[in-house]
PDB file of N, CA and C in Angstrom:
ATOM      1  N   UNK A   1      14.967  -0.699  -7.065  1.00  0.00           N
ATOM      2  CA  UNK A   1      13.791  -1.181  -6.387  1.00  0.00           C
ATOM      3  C   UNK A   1      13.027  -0.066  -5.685  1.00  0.00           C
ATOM      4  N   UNK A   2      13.206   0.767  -5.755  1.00  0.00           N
ATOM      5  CA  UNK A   2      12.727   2.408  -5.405  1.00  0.00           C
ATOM      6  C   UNK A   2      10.981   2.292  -5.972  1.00  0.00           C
ATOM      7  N   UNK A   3      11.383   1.323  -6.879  1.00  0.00           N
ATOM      8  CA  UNK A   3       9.745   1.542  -7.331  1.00  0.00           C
ATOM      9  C   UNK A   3       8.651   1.155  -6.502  1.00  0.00           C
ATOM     10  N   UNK A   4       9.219  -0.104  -6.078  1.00  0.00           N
ATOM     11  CA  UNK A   4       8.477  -1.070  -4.797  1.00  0.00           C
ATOM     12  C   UNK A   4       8.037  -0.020  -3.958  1.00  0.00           C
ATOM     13  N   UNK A   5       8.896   0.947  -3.369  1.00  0.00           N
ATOM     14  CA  UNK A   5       8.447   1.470  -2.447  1.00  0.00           C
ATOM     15  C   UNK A   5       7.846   2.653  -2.644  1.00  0.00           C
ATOM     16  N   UNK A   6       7.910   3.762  -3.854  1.00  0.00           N
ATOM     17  CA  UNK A   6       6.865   4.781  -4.140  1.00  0.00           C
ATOM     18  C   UNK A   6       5.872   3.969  -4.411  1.00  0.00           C
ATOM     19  N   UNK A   7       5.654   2.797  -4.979  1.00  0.00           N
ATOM     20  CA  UNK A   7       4.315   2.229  -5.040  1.00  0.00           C
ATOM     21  C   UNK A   7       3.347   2.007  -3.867  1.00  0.00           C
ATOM     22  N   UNK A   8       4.220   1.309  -2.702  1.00  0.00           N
ATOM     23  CA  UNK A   8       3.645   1.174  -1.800  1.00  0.00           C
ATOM     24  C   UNK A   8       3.508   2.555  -1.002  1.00  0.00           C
ATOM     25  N   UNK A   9       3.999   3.536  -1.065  1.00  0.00           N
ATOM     26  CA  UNK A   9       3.646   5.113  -0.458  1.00  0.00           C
ATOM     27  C   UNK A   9       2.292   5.567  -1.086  1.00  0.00           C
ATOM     28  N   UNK A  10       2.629   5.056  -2.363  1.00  0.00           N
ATOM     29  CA  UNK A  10       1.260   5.521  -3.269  1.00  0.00           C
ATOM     30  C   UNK A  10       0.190   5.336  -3.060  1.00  0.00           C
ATOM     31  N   UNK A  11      -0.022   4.208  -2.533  1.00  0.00           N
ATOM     32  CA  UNK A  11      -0.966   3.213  -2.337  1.00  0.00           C
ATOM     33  C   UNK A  11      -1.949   3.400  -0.662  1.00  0.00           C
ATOM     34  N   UNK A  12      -0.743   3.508  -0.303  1.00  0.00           N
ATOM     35  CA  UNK A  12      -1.209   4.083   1.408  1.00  0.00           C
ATOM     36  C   UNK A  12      -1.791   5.631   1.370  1.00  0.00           C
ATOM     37  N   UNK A  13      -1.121   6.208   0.551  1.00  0.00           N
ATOM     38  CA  UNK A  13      -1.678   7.438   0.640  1.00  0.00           C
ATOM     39  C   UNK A  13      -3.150   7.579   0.527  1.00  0.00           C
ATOM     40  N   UNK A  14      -3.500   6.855  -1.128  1.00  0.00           N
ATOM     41  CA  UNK A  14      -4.861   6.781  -1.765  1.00  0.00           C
ATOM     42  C   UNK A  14      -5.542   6.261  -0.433  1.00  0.00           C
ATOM     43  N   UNK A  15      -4.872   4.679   0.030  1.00  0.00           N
ATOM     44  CA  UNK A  15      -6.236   4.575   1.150  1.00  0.00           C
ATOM     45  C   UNK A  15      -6.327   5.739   2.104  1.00  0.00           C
ATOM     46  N   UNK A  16      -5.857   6.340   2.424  1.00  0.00           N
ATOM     47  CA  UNK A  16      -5.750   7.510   3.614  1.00  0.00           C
ATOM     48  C   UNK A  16      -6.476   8.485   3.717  1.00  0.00           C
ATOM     49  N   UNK A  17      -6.093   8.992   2.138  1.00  0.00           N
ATOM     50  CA  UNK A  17      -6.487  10.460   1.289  1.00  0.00           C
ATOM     51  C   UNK A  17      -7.835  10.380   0.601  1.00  0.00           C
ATOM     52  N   UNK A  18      -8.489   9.362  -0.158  1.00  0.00           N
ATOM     53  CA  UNK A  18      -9.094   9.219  -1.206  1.00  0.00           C
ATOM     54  C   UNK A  18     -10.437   9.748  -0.588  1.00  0.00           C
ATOM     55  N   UNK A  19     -10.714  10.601  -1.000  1.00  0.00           N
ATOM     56  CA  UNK A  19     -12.629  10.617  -0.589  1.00  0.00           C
ATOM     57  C   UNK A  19     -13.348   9.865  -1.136  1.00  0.00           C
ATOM     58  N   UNK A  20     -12.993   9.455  -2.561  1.00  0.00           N
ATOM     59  CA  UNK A  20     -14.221   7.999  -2.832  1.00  0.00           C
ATOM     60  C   UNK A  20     -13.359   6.860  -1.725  1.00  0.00           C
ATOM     61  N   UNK A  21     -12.074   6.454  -1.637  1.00  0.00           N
ATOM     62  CA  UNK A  21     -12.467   4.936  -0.876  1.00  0.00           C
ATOM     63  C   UNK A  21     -12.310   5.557   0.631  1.00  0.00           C
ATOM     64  N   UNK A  22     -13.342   6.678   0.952  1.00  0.00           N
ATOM     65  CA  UNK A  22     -13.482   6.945   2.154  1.00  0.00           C
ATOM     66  C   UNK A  22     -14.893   6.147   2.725  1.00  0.00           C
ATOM     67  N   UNK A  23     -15.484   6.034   1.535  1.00  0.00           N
ATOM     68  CA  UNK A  23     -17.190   5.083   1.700  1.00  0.00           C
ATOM     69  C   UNK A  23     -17.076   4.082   2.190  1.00  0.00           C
ATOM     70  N   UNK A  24     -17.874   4.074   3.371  1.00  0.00           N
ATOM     71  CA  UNK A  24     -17.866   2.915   4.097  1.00  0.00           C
ATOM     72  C   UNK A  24     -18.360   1.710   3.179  1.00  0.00           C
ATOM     73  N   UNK A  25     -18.601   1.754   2.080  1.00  0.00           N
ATOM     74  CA  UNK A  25     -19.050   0.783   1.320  1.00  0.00           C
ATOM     75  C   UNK A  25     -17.681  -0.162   0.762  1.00  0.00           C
ATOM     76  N   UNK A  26     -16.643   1.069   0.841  1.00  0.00           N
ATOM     77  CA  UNK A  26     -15.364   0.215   0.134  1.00  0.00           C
ATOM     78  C   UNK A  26     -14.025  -0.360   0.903  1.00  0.00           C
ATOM     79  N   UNK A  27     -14.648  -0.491   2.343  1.00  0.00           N
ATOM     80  CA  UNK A  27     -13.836  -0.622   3.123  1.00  0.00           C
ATOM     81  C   UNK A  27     -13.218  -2.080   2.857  1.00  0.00           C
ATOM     82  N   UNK A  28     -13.635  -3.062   2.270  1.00  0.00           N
ATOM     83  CA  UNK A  28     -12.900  -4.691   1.871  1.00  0.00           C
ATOM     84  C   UNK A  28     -11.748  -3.501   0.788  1.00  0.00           C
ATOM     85  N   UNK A  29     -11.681  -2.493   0.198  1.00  0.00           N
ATOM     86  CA  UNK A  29     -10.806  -2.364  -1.066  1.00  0.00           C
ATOM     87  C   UNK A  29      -9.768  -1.722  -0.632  1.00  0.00           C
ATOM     88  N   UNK A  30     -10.607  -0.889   0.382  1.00  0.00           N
ATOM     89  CA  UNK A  30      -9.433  -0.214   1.476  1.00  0.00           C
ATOM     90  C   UNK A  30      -8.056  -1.297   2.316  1.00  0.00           C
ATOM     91  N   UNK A  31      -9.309  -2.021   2.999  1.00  0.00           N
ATOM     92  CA  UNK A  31      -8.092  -2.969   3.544  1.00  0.00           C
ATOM     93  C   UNK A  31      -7.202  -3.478   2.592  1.00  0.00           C
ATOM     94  N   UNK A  32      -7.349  -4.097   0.957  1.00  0.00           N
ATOM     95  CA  UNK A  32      -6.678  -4.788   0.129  1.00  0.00           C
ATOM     96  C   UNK A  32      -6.220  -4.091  -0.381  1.00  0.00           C
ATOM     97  N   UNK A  33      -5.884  -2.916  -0.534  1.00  0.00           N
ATOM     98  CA  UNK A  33      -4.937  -1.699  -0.793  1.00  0.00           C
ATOM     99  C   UNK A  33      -3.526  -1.774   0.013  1.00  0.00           C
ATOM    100  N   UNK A  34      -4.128  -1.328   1.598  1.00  0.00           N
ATOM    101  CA  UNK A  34      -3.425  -1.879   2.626  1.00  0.00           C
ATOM    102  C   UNK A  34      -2.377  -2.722   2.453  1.00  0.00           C
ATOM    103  N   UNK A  35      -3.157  -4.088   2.473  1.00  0.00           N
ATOM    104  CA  UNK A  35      -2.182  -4.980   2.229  1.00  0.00           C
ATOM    105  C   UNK A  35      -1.588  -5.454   1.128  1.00  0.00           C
ATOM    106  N   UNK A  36      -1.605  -5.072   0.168  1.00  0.00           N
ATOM    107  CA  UNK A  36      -0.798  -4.760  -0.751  1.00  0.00           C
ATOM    108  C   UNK A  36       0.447  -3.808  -0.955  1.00  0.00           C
ATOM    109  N   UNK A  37       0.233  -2.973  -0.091  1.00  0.00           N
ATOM    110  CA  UNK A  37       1.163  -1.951   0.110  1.00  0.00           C
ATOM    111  C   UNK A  37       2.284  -2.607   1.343  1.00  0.00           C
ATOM    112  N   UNK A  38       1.467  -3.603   1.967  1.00  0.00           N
ATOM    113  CA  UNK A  38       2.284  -3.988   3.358  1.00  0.00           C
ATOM    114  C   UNK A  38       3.262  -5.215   2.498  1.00  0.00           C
ATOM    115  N   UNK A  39       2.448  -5.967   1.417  1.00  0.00           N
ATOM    116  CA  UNK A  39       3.535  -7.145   0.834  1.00  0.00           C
ATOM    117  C   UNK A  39       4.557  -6.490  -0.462  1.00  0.00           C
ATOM    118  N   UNK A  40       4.402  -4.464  -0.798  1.00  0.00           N
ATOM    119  CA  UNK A  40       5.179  -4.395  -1.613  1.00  0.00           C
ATOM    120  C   UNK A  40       6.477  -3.693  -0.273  1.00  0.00           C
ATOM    121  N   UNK A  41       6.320  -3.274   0.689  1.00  0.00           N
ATOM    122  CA  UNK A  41       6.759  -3.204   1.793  1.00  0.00           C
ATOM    123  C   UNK A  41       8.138  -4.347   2.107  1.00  0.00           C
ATOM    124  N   UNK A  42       7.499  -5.837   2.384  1.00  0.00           N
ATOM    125  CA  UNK A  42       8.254  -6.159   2.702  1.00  0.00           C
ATOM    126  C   UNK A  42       9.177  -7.173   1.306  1.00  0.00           C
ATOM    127  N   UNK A  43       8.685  -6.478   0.052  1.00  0.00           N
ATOM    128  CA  UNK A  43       8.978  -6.754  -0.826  1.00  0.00           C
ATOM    129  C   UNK A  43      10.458  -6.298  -1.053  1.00  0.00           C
ATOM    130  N   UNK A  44      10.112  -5.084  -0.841  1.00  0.00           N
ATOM    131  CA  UNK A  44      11.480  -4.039  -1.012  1.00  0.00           C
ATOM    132  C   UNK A  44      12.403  -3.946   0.106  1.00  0.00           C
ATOM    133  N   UNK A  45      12.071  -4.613   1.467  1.00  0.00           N
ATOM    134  CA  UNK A  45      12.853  -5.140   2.255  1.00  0.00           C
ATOM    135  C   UNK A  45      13.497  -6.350   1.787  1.00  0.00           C
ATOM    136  N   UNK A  46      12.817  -7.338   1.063  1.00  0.00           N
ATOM    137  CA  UNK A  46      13.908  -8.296   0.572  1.00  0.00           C
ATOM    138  C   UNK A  46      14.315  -8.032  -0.050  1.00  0.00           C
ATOM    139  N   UNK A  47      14.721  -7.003  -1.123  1.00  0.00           N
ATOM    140  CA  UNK A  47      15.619  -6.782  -2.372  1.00  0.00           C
ATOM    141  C   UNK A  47      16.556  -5.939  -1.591  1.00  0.00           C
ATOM    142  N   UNK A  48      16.135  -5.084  -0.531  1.00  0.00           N
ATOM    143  CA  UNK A  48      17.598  -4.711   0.040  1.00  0.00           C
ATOM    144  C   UNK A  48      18.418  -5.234   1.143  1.00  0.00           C
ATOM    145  N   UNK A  49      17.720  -6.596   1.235  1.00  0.00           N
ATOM    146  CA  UNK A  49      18.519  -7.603   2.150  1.00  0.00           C
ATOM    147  C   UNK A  49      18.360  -7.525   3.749  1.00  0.00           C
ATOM    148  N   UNK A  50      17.257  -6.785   3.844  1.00  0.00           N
ATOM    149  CA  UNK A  50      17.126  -6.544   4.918  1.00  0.00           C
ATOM    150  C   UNK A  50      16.016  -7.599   5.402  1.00  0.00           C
ATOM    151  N   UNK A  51      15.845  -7.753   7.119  1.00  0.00           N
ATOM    152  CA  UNK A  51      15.462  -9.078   7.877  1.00  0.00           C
ATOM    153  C   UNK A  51      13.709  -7.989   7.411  1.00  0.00           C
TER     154      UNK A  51
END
């Protein structure tokens, strides 16, 4: 399940790093990046059994 979570590193990074979704124009894609990264997050907390 390692994948879950380089995905979600991946993902945070791009919103962080990215100079295109730095445009204030793409800030709805930014946030849904976000949270996508936050539900593969606690994704990979449930596969390792953790609360």
């Amino acid at each position: 399940m390692n994948v879950l979570l380089t995905t979600a590193c991946a993902l945070n990074t791009q919103s962080l790093d990215s100079v295109y979704l730095a445009s204030p124009e793409l800030a709805a894609l930014r946030t849904r990046l976000d949270e996508i990264a936050d539900e593969l997050h606690r994704l990979q907390a449930d596969a390792a059994g953790c609360p």
